[in-house]
C-alpha atoms as a PDB file:
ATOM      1  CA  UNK A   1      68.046 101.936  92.489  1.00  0.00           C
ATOM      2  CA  UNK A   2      71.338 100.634  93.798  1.00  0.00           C
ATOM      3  CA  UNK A   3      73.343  98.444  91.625  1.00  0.00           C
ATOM      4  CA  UNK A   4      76.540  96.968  92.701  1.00  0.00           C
ATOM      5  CA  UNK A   5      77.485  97.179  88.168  1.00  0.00           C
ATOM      6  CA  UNK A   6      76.360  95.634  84.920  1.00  0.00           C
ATOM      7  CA  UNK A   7      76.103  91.707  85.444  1.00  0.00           C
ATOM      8  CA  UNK A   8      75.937  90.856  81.526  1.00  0.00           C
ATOM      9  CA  UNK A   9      75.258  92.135  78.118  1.00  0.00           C
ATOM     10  CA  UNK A  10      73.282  90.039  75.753  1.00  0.00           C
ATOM     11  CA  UNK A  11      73.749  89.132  71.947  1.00  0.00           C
ATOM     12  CA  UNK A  12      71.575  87.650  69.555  1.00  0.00           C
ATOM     13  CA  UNK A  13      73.347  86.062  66.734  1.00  0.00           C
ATOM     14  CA  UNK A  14      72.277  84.957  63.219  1.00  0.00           C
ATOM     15  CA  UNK A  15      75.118  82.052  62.838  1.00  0.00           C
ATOM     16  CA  UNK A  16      76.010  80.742  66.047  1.00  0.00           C
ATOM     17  CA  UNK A  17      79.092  79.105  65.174  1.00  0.00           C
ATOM     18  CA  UNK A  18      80.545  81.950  62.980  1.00  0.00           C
ATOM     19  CA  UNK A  19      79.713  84.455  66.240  1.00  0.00           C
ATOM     20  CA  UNK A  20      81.093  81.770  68.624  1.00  0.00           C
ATOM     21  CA  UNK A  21      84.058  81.291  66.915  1.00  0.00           C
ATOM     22  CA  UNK A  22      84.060  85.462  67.156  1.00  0.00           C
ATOM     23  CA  UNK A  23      83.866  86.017  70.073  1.00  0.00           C
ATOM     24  CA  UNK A  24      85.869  83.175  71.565  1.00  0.00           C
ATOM     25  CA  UNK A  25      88.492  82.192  68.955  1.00  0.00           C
ATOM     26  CA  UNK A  26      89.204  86.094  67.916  1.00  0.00           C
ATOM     27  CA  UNK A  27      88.350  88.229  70.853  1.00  0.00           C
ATOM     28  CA  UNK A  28      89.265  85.469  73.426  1.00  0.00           C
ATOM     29  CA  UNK A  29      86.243  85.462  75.832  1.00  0.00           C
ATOM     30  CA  UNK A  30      86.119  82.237  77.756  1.00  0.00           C
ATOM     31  CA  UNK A  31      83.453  79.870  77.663  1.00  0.00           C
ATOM     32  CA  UNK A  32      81.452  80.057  81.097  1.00  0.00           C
ATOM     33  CA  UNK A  33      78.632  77.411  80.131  1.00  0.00           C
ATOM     34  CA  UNK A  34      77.257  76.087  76.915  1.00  0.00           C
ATOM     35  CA  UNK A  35      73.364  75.256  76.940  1.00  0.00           C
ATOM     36  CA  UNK A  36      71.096  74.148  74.705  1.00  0.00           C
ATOM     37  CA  UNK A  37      67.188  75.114  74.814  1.00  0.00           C
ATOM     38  CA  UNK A  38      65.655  72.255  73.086  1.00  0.00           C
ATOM     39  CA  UNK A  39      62.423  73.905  73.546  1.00  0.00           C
ATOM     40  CA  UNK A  40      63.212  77.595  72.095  1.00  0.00           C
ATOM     41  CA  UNK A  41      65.418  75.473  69.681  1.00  0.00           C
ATOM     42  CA  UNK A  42      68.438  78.260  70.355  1.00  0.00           C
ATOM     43  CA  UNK A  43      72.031  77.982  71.793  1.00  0.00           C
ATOM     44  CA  UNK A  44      72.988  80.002  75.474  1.00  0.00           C
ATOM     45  CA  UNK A  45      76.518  80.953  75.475  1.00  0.00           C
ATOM     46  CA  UNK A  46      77.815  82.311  78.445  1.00  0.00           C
ATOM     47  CA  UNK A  47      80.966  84.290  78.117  1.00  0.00           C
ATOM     48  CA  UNK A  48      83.935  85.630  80.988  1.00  0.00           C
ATOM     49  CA  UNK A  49      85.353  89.424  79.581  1.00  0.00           C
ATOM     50  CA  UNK A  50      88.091  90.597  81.521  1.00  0.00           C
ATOM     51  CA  UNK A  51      87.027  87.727  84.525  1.00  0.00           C
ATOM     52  CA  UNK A  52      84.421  90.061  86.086  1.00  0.00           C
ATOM     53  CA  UNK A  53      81.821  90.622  83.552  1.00  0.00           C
ATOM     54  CA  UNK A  54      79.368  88.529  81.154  1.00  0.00           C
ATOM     55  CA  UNK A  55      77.669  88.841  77.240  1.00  0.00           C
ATOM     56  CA  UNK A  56      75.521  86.454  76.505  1.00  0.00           C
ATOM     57  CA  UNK A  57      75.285  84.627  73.077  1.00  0.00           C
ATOM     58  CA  UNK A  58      72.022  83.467  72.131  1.00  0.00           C
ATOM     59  CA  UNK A  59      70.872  82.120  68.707  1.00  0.00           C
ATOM     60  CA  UNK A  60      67.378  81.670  67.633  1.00  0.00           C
ATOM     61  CA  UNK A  61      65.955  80.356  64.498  1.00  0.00           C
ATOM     62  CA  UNK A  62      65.979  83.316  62.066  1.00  0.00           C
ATOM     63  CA  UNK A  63      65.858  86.098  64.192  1.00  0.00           C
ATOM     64  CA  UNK A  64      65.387  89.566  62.441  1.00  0.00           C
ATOM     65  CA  UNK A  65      67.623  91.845  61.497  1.00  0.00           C
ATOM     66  CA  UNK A  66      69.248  94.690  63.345  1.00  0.00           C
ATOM     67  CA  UNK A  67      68.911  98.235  61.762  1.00  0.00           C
ATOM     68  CA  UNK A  68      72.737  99.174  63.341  1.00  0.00           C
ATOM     69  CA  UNK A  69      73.530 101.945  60.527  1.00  0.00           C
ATOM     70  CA  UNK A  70      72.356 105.036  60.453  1.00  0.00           C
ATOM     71  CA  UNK A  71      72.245 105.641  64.549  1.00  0.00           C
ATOM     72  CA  UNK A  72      69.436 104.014  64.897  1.00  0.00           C
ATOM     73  CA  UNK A  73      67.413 103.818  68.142  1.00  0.00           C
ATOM     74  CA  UNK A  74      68.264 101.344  70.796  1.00  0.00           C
ATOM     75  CA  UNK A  75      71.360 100.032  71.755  1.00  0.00           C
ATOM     76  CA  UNK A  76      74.398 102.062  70.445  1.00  0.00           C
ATOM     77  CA  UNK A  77      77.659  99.924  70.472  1.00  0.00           C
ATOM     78  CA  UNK A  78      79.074  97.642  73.265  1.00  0.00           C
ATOM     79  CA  UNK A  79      82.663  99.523  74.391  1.00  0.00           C
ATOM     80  CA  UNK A  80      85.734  96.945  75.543  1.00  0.00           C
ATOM     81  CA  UNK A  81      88.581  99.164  77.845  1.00  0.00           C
ATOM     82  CA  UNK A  82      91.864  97.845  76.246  1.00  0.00           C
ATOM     83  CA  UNK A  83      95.069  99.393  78.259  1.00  0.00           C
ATOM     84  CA  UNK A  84      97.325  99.930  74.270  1.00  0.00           C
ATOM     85  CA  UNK A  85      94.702 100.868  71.596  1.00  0.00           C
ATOM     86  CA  UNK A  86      97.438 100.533  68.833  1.00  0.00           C
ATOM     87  CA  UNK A  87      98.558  96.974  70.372  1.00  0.00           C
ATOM     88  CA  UNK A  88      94.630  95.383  70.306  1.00  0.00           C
ATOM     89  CA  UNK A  89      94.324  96.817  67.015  1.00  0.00           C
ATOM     90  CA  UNK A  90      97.059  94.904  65.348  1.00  0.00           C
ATOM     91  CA  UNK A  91      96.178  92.132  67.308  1.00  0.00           C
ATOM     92  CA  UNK A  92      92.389  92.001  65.557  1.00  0.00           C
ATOM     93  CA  UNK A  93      93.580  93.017  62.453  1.00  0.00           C
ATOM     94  CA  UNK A  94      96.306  89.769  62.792  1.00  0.00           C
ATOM     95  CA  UNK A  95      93.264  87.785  63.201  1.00  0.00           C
ATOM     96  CA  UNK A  96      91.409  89.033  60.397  1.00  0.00           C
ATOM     97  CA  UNK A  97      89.375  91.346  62.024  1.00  0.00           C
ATOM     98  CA  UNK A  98      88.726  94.329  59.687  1.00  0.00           C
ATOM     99  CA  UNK A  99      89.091  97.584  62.660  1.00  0.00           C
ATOM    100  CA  UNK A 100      87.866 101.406  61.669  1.00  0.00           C
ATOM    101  CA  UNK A 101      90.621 104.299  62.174  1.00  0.00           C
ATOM    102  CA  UNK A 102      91.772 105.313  65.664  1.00  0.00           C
ATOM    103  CA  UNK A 103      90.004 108.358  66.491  1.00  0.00           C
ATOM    104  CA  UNK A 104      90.174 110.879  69.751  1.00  0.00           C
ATOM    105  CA  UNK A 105      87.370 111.545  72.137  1.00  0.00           C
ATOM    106  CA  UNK A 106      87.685 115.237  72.925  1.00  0.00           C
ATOM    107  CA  UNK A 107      85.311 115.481  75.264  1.00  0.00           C
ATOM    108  CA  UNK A 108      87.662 112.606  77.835  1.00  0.00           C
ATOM    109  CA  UNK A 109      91.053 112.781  75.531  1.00  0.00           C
ATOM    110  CA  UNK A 110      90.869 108.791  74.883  1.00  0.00           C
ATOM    111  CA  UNK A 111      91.645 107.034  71.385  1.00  0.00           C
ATOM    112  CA  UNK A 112      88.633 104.621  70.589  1.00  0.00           C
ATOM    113  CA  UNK A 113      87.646 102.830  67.356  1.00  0.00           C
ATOM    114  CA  UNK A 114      85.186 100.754  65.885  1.00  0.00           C
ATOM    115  CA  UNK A 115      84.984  96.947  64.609  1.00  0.00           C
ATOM    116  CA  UNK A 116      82.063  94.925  63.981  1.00  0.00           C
ATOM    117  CA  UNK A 117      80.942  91.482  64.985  1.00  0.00           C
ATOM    118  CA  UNK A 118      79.462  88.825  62.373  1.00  0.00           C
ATOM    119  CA  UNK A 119      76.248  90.115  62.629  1.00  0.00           C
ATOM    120  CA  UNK A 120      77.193  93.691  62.009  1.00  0.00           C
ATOM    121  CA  UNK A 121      76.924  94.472  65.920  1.00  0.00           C
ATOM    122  CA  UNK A 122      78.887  97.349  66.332  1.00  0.00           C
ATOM    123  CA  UNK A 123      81.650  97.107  68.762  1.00  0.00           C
ATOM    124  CA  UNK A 124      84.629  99.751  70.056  1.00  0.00           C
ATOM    125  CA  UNK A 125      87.801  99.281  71.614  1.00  0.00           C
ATOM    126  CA  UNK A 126      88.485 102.205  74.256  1.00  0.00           C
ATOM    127  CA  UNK A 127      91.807 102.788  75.859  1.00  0.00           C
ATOM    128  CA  UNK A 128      91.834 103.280  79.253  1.00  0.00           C
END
């Protein structure tokens, strides 16, 4: 299989507002197109990271929970490549954003850590 990259992650949320306003108002994804699926009765968010790539947002009427701690099976964490770990850390923890200690990969020497969305997704900041 060829593939030219990943296209877009998706995200189911439990509150779509509270995850909107995460994603958008904290994280500062822009807002590609909005949709509503009056027949799944669920919101489509599409979002622009870093103007190349895509997650998107869906909500559906009480969707089931993710098991996200222990590693459980399935998708592990979705990783965003900041350029000044310490810098987008105090930025998310201006906002309220409650961010896990910088730690060191020492199998590629990069700092990483952890945060979590509103739905307990977990999510890591890499530098580059």
């Amino acid at each position: 299989m060829k593939t030219n990259g990943i296209h877009h992650v998706a995200i189911i949320c439990s509150d779509y507002e509270k995850s909107k306003h995460f994603y958008m108002g904290l994280l500062g994804f822009e807002a590609i197109k909005e949709t509503y699926r009056e027949h799944k009765k669920s919101y489509k968010l599409d979002l622009k990271v870093a103007g190349k790539y895509q997650i998107e947002l869906f909500s559906f009427p009480e969707p089931p929970k993710r098991a996200s701690s222990p590693e459980a099976c399935g998708l592990r964490h979705l990783a965003f490549e900041v350029d000044n770990i310490i810098d987008t850390v105090n930025e998310l923890k201006l906002k309220g954003v409650k961010v896990g200690e910088i730690l060191f990969d020492y199998i590629t020497e990069k700092q990483y850590a952890f945060f979590y969305d509103p739905d307990n997704l977990p999510l890591e900041i890499y530098e580059r």
